[in-house]
N, C-alpha and C. Protein backbone atom coordinates (compact mmCIF):
# COMPACT_ATOMS: atom_id res chain seq x y z
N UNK A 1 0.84 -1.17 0.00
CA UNK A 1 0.00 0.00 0.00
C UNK A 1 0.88 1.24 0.00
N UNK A 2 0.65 1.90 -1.04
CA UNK A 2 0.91 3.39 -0.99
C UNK A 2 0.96 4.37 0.34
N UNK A 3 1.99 4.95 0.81
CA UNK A 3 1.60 6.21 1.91
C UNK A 3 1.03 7.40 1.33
N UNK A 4 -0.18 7.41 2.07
CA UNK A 4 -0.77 9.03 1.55
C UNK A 4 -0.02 10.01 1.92
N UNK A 5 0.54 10.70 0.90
CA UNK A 5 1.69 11.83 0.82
C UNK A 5 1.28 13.13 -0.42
N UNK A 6 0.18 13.86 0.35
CA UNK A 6 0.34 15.19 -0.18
C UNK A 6 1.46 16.07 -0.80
N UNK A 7 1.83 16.40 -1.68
CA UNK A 7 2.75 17.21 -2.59
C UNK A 7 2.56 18.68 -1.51
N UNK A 8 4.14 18.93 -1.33
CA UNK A 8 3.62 20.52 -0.75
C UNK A 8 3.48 21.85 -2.19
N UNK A 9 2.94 22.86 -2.62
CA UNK A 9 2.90 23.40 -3.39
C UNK A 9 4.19 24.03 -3.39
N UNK A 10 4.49 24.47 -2.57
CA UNK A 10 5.82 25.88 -2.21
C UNK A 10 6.75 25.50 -0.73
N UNK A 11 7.49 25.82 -0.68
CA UNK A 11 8.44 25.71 0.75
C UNK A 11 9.58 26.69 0.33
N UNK A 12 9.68 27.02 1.68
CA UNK A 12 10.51 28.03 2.09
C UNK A 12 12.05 27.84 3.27
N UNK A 13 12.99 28.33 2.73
CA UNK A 13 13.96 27.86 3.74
C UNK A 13 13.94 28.68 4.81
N UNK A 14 14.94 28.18 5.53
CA UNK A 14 14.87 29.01 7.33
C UNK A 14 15.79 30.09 7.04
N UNK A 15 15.47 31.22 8.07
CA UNK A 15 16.14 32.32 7.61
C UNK A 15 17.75 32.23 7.66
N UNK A 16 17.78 31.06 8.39
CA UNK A 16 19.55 31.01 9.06
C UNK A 16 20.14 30.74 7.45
N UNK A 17 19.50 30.75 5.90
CA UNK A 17 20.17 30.27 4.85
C UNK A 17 20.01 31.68 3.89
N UNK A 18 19.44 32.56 4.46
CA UNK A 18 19.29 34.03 3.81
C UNK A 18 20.34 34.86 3.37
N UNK A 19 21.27 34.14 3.51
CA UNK A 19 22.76 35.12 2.99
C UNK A 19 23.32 33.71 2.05
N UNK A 20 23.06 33.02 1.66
CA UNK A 20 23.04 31.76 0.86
C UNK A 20 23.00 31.88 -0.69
N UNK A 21 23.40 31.61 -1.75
CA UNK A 21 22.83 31.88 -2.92
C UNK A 21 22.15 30.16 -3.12
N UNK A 22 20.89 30.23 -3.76
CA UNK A 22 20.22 29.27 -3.87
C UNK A 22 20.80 28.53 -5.55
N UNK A 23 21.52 27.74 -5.23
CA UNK A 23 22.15 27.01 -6.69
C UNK A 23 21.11 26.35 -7.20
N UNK A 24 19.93 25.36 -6.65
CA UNK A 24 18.97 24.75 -7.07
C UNK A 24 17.83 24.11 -6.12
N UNK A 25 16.85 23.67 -6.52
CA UNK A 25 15.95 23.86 -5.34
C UNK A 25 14.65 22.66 -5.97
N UNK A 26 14.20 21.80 -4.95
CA UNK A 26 12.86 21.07 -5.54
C UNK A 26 12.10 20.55 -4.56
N UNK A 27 10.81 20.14 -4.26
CA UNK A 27 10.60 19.55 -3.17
C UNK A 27 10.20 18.06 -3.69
N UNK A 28 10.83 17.38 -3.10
CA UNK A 28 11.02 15.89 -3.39
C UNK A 28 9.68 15.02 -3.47
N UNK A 29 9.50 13.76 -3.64
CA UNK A 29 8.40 13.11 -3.54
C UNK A 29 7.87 12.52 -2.61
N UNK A 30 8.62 13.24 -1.23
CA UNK A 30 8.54 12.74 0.34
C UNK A 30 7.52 14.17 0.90
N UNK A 31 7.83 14.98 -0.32
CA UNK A 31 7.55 16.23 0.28
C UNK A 31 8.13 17.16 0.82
N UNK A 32 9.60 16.84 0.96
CA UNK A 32 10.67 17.60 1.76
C UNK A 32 11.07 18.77 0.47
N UNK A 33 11.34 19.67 1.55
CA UNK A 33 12.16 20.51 0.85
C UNK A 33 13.53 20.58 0.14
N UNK A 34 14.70 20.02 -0.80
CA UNK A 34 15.33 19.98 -1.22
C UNK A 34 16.45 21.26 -1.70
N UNK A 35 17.76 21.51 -1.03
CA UNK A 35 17.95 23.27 -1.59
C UNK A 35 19.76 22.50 -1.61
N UNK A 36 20.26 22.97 -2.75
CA UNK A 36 21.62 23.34 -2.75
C UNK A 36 21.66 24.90 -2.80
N UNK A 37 22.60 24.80 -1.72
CA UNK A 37 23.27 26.36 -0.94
C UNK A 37 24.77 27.15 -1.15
N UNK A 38 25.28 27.95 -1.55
CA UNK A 38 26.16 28.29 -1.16
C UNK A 38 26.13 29.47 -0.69
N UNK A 39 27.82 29.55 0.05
CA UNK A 39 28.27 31.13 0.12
C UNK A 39 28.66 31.96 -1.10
N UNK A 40 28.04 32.83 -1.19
CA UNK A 40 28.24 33.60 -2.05
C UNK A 40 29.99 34.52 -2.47
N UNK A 41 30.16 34.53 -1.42
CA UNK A 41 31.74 35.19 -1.01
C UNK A 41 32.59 34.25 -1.70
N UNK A 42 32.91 33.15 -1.79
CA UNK A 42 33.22 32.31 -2.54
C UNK A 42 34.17 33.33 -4.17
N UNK A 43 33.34 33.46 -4.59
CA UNK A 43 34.25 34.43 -5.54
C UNK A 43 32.68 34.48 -6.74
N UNK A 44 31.45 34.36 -6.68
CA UNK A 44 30.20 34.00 -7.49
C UNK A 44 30.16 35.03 -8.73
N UNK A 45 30.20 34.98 -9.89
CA UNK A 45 29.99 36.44 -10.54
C UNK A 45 28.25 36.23 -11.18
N UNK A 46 28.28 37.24 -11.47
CA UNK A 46 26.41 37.45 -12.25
C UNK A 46 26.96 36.91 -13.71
N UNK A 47 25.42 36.41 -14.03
CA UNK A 47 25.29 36.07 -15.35
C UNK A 47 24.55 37.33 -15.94
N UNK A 48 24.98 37.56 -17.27
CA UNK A 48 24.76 38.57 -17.92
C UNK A 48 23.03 37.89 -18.20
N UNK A 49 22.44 39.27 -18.20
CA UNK A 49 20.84 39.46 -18.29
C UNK A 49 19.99 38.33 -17.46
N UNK A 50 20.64 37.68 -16.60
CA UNK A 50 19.97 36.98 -15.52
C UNK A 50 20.84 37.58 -13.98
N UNK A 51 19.16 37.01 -13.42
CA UNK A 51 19.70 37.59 -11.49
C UNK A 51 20.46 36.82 -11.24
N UNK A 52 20.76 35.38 -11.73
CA UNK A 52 21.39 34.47 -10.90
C UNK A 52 22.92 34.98 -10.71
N UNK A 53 23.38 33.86 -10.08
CA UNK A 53 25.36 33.98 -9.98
C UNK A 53 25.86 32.78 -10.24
N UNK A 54 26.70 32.79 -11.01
CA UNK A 54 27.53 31.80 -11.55
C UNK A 54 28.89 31.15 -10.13
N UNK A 55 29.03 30.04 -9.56
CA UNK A 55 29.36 29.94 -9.02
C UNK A 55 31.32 29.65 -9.59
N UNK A 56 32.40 29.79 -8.80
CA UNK A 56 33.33 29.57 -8.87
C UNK A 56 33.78 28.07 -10.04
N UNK A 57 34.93 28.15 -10.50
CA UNK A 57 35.13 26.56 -11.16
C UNK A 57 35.07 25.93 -10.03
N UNK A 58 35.20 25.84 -8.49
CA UNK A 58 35.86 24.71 -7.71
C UNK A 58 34.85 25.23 -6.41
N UNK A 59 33.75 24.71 -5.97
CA UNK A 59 33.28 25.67 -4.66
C UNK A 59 32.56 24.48 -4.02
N UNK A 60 32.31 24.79 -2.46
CA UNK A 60 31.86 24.28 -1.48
C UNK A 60 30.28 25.05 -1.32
N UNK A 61 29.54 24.07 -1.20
CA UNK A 61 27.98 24.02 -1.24
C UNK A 61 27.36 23.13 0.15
N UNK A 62 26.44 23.12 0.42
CA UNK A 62 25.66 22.62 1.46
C UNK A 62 24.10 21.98 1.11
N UNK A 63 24.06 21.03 0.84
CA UNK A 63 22.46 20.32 0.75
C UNK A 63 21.74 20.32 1.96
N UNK A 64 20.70 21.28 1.58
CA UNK A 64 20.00 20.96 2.88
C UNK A 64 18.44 20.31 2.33
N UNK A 65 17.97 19.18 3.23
CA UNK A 65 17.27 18.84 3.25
C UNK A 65 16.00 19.13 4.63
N UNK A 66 14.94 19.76 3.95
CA UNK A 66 13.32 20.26 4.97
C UNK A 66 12.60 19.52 4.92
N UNK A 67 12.44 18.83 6.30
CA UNK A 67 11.30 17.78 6.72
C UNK A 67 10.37 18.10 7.81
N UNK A 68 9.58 19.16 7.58
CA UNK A 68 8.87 20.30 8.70
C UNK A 68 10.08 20.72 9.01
N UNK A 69 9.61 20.80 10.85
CA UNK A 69 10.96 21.53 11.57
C UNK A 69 11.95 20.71 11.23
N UNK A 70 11.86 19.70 10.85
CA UNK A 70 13.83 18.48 10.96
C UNK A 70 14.40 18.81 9.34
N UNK A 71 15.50 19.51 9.88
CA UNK A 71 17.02 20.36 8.96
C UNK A 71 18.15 19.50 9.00
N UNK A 72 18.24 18.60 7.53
CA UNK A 72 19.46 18.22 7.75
C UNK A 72 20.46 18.85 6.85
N UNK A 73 21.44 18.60 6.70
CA UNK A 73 22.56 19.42 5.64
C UNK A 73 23.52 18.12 5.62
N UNK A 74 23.94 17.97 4.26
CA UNK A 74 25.15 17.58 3.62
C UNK A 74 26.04 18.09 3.37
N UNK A 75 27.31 18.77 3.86
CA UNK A 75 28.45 19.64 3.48
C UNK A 75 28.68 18.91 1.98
N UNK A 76 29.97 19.61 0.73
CA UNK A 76 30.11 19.41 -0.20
C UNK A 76 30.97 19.77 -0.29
N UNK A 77 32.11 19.47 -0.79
CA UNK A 77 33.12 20.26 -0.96
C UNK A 77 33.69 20.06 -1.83
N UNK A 78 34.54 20.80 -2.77
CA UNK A 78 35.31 21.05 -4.05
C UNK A 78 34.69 20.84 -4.98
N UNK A 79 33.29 21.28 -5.43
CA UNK A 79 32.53 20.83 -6.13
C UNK A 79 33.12 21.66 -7.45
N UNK A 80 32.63 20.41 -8.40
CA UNK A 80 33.12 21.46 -10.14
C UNK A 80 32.36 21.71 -10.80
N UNK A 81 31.22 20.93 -11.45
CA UNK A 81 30.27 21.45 -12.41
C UNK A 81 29.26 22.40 -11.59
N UNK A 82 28.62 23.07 -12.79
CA UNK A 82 27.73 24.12 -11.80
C UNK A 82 26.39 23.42 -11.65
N UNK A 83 26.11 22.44 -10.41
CA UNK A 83 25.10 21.78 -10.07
C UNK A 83 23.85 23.20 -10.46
N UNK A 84 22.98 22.75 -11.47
CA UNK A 84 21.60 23.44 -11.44
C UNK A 84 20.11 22.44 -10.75
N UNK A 85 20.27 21.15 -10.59
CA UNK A 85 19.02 20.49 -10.29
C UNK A 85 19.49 19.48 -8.81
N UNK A 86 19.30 19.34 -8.51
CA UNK A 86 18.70 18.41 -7.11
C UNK A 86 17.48 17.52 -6.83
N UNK A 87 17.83 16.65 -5.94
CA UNK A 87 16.73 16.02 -5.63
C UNK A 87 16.92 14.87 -4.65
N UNK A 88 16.39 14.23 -4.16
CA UNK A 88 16.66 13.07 -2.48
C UNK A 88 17.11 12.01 -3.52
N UNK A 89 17.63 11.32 -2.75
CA UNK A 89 17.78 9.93 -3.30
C UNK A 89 18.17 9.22 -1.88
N UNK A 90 17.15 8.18 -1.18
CA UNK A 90 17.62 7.60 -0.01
C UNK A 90 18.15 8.56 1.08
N UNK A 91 19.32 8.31 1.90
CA UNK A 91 19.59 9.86 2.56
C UNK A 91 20.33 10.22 2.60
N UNK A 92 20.79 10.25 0.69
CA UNK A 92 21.35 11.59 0.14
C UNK A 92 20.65 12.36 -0.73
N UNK A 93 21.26 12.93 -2.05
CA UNK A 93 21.33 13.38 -2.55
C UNK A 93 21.48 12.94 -3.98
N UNK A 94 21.17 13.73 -5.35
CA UNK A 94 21.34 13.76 -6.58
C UNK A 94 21.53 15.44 -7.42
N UNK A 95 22.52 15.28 -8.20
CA UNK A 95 22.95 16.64 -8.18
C UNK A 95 22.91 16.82 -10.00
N UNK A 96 22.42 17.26 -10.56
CA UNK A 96 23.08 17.36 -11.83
C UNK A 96 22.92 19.07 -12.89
N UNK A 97 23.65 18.92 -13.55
CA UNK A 97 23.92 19.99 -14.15
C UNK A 97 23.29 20.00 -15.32
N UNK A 98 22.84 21.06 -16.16
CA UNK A 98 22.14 21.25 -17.60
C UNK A 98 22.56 21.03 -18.54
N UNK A 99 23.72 21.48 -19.26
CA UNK A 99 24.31 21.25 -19.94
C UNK A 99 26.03 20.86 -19.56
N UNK A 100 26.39 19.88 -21.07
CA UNK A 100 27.97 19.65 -20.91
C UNK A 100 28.43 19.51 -22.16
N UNK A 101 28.72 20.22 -22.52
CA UNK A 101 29.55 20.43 -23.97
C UNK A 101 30.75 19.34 -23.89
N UNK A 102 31.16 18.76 -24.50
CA UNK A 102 32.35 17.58 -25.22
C UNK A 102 33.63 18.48 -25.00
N UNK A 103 34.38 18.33 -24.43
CA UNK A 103 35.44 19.24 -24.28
C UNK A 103 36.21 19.29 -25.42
N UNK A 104 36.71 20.05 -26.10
CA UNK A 104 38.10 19.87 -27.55
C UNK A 104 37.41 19.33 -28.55
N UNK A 105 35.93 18.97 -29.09
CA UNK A 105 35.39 18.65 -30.00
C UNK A 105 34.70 19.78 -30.90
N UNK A 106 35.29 19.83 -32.19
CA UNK A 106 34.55 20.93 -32.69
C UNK A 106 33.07 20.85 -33.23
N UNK A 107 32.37 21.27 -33.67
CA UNK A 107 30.97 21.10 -34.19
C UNK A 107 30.58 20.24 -35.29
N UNK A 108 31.94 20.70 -36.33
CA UNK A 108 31.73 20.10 -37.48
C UNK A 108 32.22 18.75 -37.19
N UNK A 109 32.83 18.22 -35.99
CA UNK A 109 33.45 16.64 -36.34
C UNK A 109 32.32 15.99 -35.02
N UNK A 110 31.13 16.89 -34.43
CA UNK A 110 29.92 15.95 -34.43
C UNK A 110 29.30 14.75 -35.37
N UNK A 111 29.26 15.29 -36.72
CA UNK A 111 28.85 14.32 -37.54
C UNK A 111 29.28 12.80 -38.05
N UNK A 112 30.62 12.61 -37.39
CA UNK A 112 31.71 11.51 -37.30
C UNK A 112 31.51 10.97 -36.26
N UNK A 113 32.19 9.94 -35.70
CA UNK A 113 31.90 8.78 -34.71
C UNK A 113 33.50 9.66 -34.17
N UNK A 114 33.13 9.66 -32.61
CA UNK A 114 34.74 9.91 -32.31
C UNK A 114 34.71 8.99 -31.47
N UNK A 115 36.40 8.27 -30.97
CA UNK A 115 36.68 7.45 -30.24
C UNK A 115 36.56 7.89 -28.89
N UNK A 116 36.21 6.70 -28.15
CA UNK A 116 36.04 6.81 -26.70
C UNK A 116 37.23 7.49 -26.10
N UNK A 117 38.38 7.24 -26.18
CA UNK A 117 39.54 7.91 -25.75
C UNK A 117 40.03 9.59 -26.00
N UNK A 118 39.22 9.87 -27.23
CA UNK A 118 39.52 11.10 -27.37
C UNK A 118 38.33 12.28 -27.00
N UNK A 119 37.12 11.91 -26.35
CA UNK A 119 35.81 12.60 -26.36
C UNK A 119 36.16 12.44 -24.59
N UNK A 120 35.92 13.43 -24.04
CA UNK A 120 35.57 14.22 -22.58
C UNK A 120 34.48 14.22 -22.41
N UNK A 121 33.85 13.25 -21.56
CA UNK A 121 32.39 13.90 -21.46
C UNK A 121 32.64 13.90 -20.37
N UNK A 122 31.41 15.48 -19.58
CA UNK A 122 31.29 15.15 -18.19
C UNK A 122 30.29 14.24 -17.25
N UNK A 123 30.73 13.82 -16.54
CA UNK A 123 29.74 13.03 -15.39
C UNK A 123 28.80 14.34 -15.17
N UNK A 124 27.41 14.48 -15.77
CA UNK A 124 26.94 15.74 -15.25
C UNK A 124 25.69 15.25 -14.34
N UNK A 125 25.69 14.20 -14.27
CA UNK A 125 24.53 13.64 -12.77
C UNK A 125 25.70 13.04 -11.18
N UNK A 126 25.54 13.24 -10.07
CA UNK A 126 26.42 12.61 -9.36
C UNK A 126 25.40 12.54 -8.19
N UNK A 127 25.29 11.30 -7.91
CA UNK A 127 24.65 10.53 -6.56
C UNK A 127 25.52 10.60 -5.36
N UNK A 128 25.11 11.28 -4.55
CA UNK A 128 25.99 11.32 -3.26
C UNK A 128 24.55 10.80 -1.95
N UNK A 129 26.20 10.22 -1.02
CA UNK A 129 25.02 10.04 0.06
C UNK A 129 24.70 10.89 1.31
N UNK A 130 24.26 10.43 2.29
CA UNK A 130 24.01 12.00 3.54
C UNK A 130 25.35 11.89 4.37
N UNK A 131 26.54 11.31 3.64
CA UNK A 131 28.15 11.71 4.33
C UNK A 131 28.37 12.90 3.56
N UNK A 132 27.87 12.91 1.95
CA UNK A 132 28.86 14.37 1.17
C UNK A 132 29.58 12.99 0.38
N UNK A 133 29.81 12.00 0.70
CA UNK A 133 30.42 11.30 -0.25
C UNK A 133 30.07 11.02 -1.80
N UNK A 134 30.63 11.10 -2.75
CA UNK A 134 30.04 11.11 -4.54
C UNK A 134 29.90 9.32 -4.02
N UNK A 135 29.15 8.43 -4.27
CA UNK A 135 28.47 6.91 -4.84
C UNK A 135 28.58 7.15 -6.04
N UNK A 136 28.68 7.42 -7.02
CA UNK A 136 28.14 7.32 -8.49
C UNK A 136 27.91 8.74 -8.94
N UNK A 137 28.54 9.10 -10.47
CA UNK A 137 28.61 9.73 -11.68
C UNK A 137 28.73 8.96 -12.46
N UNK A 138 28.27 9.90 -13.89
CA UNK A 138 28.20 9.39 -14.57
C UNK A 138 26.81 10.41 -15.90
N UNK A 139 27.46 10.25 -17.22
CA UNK A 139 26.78 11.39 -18.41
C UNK A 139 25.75 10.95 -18.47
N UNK A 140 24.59 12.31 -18.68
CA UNK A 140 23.24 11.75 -18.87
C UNK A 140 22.64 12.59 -19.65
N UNK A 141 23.93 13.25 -20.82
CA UNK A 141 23.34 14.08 -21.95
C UNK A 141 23.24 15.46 -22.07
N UNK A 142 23.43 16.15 -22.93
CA UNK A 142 23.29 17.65 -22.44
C UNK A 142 22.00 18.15 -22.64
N UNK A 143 21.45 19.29 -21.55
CA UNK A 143 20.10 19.67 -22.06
C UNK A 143 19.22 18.88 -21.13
N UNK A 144 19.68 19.09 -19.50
CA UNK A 144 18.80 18.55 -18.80
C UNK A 144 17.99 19.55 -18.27
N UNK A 145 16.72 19.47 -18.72
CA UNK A 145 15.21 20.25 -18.27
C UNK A 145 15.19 20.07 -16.52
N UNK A 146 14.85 19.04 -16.39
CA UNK A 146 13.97 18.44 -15.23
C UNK A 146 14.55 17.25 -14.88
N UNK A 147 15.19 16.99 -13.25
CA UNK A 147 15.81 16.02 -12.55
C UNK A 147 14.77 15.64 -11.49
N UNK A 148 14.27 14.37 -11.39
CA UNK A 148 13.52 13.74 -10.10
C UNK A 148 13.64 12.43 -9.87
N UNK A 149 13.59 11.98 -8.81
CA UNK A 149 13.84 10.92 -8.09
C UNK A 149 12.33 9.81 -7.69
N UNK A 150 12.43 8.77 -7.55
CA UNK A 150 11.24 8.39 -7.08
C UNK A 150 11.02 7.20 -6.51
N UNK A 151 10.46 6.92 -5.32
CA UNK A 151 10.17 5.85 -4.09
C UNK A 151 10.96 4.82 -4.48
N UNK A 152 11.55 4.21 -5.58
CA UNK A 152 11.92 2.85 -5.77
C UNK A 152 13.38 3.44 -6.15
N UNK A 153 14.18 4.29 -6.21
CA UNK A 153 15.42 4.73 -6.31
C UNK A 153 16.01 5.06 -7.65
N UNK A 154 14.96 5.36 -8.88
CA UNK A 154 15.02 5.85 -10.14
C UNK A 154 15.55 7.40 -10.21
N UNK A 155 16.17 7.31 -11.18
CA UNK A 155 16.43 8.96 -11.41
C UNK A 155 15.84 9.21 -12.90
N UNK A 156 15.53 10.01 -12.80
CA UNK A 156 14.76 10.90 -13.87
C UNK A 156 15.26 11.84 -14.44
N UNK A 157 15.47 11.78 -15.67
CA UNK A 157 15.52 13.24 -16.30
C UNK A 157 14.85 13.15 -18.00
N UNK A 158 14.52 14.81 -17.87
CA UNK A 158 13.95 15.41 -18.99
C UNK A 158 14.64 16.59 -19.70
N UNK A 159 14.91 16.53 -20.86
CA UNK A 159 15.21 17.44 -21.55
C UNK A 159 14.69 18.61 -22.58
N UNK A 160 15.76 19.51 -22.56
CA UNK A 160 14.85 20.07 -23.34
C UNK A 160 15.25 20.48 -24.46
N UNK A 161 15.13 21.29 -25.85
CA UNK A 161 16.17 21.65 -26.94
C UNK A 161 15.99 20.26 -27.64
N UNK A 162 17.34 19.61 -28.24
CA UNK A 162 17.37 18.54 -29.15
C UNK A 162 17.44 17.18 -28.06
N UNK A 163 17.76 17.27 -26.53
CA UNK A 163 18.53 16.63 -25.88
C UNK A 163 19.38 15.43 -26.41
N UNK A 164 20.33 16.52 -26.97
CA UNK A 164 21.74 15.81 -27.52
C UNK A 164 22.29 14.45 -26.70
N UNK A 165 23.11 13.92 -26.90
CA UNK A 165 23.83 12.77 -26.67
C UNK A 165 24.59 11.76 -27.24
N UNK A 166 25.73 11.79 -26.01
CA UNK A 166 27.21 10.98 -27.38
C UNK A 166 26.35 9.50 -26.82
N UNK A 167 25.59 8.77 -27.87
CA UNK A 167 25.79 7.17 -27.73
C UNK A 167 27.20 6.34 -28.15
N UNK A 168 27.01 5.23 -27.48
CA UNK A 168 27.88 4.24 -27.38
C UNK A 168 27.66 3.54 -28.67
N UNK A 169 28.65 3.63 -29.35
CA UNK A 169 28.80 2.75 -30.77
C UNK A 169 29.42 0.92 -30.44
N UNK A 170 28.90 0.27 -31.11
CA UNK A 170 29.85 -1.24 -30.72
C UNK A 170 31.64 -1.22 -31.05
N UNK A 171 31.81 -0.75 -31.77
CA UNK A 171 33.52 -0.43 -32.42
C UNK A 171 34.38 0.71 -31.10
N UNK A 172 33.10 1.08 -29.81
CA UNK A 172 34.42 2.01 -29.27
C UNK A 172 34.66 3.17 -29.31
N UNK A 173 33.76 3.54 -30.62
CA UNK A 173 33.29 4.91 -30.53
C UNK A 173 32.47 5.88 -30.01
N UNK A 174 31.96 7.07 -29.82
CA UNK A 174 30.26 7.35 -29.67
C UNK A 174 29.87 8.21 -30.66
N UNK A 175 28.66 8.14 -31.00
CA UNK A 175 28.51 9.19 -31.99
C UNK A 175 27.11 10.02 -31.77
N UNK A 176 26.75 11.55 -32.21
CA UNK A 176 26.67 12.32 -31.36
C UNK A 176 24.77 12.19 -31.74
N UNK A 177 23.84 11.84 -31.00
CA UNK A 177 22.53 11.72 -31.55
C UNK A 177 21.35 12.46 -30.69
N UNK A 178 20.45 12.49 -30.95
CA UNK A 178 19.21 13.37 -30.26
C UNK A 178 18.57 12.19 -29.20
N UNK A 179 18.57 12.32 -28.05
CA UNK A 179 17.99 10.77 -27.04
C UNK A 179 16.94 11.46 -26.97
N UNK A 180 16.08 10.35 -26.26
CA UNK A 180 14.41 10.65 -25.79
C UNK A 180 13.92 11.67 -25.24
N UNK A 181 13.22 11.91 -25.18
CA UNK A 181 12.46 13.30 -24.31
C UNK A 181 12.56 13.05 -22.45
N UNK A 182 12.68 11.72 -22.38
CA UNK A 182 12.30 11.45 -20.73
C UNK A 182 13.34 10.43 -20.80
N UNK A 183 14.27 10.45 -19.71
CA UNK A 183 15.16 9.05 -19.56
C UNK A 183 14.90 8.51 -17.48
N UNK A 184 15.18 7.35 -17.48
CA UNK A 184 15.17 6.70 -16.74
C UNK A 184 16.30 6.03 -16.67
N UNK A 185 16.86 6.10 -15.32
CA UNK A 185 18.26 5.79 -15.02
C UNK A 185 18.54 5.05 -13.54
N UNK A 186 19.20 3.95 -13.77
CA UNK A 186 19.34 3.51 -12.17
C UNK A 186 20.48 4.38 -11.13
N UNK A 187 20.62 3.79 -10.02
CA UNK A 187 21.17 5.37 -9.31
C UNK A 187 22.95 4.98 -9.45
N UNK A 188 22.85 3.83 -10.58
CA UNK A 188 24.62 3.90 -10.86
C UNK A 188 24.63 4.71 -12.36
N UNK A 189 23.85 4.72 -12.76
CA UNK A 189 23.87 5.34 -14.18
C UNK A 189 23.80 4.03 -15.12
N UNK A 190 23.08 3.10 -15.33
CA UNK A 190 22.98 2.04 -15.81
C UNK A 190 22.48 2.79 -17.43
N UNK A 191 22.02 1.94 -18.24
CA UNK A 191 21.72 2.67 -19.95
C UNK A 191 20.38 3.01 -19.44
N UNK A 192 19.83 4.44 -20.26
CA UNK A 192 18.65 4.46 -20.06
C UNK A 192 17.75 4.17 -20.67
């Protein structure tokens, strides 16, 4: 049997996180509040024609998780990609970023198969648990819309744009194709 679990519409953090810049934010399917935090002092600059702030290449963040009054936090530290989505997973965390460009690949040699050895992709999803410890990374495409988690330990994501992606060729290569609108992923990054 299902637990009856009302969706909260909105949640709000405690004021003690008001000098915080809010990196990403969701309320989970427990209902909890979900927030990656940082300090802003850090070195953060503005993004041109948006309010937000771009966080440092290398910065320390704080997951906090809202369960009514019960506040827990995950410290983070040396974090690199710029986590935009969140969400619970067990009692941690799931962190992933929007986009990840192929590092040193130009546009025009998309249309070719490049070898596994020479293509950079980033791990832009990373499963951590409620130590701060990374469990699992691992690529899940560029052009992530929407990250969620759900009762049986699935991760979710949705894209948006073409949601690009280097597939796995049999020869060793990947080559660069448009994936599904919705993927489903186990919490090691199994195929989706």
């Amino acid at each position: 049997m299902v637990a009856d679990c009302r969706l909260a519409l909105h949640a709000t953090l405690p004021d003690r996180y008001a000098r915080y810049e809010v990196l990403a934010s969701t309320i989970d399917h427990c209902g909890r509040l979900a927030a990656l935090v940082a300090d802003p002092a850090q070195g953060f600059t503005p993004i041109p024609h948006f309010s937000k702030l771009r966080p440092p290449p290398r910065y320390d963040a704080t997951a906090v998780i809202c369960d009514g009054a019960e506040i827990r936090e995950i410290p983070l530290t040396d974090l690199d990609p710029w986590f935009t989505h969140i969400d619970t997973l067990g009692d941690g965390i799931v962190l992933a970023t929007a986009r990840c460009e192929p590092v040193g690949i130009d546009f025009k040699r998309r249309r070719e198969p490049i070898s596994e050895a020479e293509l950079r992709l980033t791990d832009n999803v990373q499963v951590i648990d409620g130590g701060g410890q990374t469990r699992s990374a691992f690529y899940a495409g560029d052009g992530i819309e929407q990250l969620m988690t759900d009762a049986q330990g699935n991760i979710w994501t949705s894209y948006f744009d073409e949601s690009n992606y280097w597939s796995t060729n049999p020869d060793g290569t990947r080559s660069y194709t448009f994936m599904i609108g919705l993927a489903r992923w186990d919490k090691n990054g199994g195929p989706p």
